[in-house]
Protein backbone atom coordinates (compact mmCIF):
# COMPACT_ATOMS: atom_id res chain seq x y z
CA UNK A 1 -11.29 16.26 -1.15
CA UNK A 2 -8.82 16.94 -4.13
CA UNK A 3 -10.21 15.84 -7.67
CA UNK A 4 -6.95 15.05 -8.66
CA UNK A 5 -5.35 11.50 -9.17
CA UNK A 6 -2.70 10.44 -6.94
CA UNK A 7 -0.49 10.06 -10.22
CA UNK A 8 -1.22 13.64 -11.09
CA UNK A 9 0.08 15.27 -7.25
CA UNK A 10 3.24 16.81 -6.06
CA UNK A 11 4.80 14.86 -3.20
CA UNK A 12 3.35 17.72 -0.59
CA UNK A 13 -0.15 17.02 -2.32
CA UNK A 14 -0.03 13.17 -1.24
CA UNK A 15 1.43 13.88 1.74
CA UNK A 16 -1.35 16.28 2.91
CA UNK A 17 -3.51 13.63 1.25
CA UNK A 18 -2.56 11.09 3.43
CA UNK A 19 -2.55 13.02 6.22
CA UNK A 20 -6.35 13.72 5.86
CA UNK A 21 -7.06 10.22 4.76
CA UNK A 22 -5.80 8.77 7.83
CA UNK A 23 -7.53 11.11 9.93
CA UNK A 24 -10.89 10.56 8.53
CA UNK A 25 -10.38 6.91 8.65
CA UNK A 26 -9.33 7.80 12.53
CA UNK A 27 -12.51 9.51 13.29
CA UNK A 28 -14.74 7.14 11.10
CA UNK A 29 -13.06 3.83 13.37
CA UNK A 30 -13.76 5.94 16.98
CA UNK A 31 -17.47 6.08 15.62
CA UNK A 32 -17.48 2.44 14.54
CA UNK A 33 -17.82 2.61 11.40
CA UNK A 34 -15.82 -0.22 10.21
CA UNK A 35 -16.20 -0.01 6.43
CA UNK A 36 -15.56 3.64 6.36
CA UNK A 37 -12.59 3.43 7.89
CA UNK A 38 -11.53 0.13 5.96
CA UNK A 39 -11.88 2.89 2.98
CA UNK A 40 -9.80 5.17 4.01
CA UNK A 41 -7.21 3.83 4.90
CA UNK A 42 -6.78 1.56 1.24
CA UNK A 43 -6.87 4.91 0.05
CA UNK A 44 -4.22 6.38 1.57
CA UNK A 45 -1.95 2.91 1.20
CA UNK A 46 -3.08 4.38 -2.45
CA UNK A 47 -1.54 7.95 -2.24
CA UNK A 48 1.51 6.41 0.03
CA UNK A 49 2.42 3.54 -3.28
CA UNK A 50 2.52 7.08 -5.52
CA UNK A 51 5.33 8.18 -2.70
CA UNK A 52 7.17 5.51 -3.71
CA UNK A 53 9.65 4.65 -6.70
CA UNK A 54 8.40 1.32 -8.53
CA UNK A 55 11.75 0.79 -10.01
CA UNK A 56 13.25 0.48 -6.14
CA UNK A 57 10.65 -3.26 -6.19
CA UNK A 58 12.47 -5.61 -8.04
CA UNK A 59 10.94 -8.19 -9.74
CA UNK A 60 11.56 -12.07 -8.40
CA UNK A 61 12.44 -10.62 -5.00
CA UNK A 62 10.68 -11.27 -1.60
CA UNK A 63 8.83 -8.89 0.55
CA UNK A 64 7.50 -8.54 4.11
CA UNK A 65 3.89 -7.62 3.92
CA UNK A 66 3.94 -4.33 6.29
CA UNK A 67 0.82 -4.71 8.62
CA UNK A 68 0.92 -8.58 8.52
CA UNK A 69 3.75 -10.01 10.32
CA UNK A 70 5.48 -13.11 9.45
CA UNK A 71 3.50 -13.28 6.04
CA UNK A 72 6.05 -12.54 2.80
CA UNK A 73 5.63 -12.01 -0.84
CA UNK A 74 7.01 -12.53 -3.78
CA UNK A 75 6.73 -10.12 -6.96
CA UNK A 76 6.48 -11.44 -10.22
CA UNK A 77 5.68 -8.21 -11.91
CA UNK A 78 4.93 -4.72 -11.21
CA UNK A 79 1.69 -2.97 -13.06
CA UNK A 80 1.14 0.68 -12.15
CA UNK A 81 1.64 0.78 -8.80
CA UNK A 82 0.91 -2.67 -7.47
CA UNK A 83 2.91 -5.67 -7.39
CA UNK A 84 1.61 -8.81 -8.76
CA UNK A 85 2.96 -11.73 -7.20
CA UNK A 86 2.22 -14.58 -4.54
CA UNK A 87 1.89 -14.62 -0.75
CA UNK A 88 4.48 -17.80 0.93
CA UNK A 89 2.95 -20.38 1.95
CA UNK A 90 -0.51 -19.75 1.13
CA UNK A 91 -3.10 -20.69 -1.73
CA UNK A 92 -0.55 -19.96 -4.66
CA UNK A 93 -3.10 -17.53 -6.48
CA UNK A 94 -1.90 -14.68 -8.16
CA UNK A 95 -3.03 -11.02 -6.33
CA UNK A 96 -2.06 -7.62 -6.39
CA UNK A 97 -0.42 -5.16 -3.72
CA UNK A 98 -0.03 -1.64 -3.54
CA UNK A 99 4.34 -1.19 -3.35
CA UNK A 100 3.48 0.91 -0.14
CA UNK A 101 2.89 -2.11 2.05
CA UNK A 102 6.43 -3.86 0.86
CA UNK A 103 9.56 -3.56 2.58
CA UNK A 104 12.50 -5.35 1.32
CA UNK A 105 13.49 -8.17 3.46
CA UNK A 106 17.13 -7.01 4.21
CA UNK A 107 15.09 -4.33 6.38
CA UNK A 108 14.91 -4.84 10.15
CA UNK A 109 12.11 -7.04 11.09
C-alpha cells in the first residue's frame, strides 16, 4: 500500500491506486466480506475525486449521483474534494460527496 496521500500522487500513482483498490475490494466481495469491500471501494471513489479538476463542479449546479440512478444533487460548495450540497427530493440535510461520483447533467443518462 503507498503511504502517500492521494493529494500528494502523480496521475499514474492514483491510477495504479485505483486499480489495486478495486481489485482488493473485488476479491474481498467474492469472499463475502461486505465491509471490506464497502472500504475499498470509498477509497478508491477517494483516489478517482483527486483525478478530477474541482474547478470543472460548479457551484449551484445539479448533478447525477453516478451509481444511484434517478437520484440528483445539487452543490452548494466545494471543500477539498467533496461537494457539499443536497440530494432532490429527499430529507433537505446538508452532506458531502466525493466530485468522482458527479457527472454533469448535460451528460448522457
Amino acid at each position: 500500500m503507498n503511504d502517500k496521500a492521494y493529494a500528494q500522487m502523480t496521475e499514474q500513482e492514483l491510477i495504479n491506486e485505483i486499480r489495486t483498490l478495486r481489485e482488493k475490494a473485488r476479491k474481498a466481495e467474492q469472499l463475502g466480506i461486505v465491509n471490506e469491500y464497502a472500504v475499498y471501494e470509498r477509497k478508491a471513489l477517494m483516489a478517482e475525486a483527486y483525478l478530477i479538476d474541482p474547478e470543472t463542479i460548479i457551484a449551484g449546479e445539479m448533478y447525477r449521483i453516478n451509481g444511484a440512478p434517478g437520484e440528483f444533487f445539487k452543490v452548494e460548495y466545494l471543500k477539498g474534494r467533496f461537494a457539499w450540497g443536497y440530494r432532490l427530493g429527499g430529507e433537505r440535510f446538508e452532506e458531502a460527496l466525493p466530485i468522482s461520483i458527479l457527472s454533469p447533467m448535460k451528460e448522457g443518462k
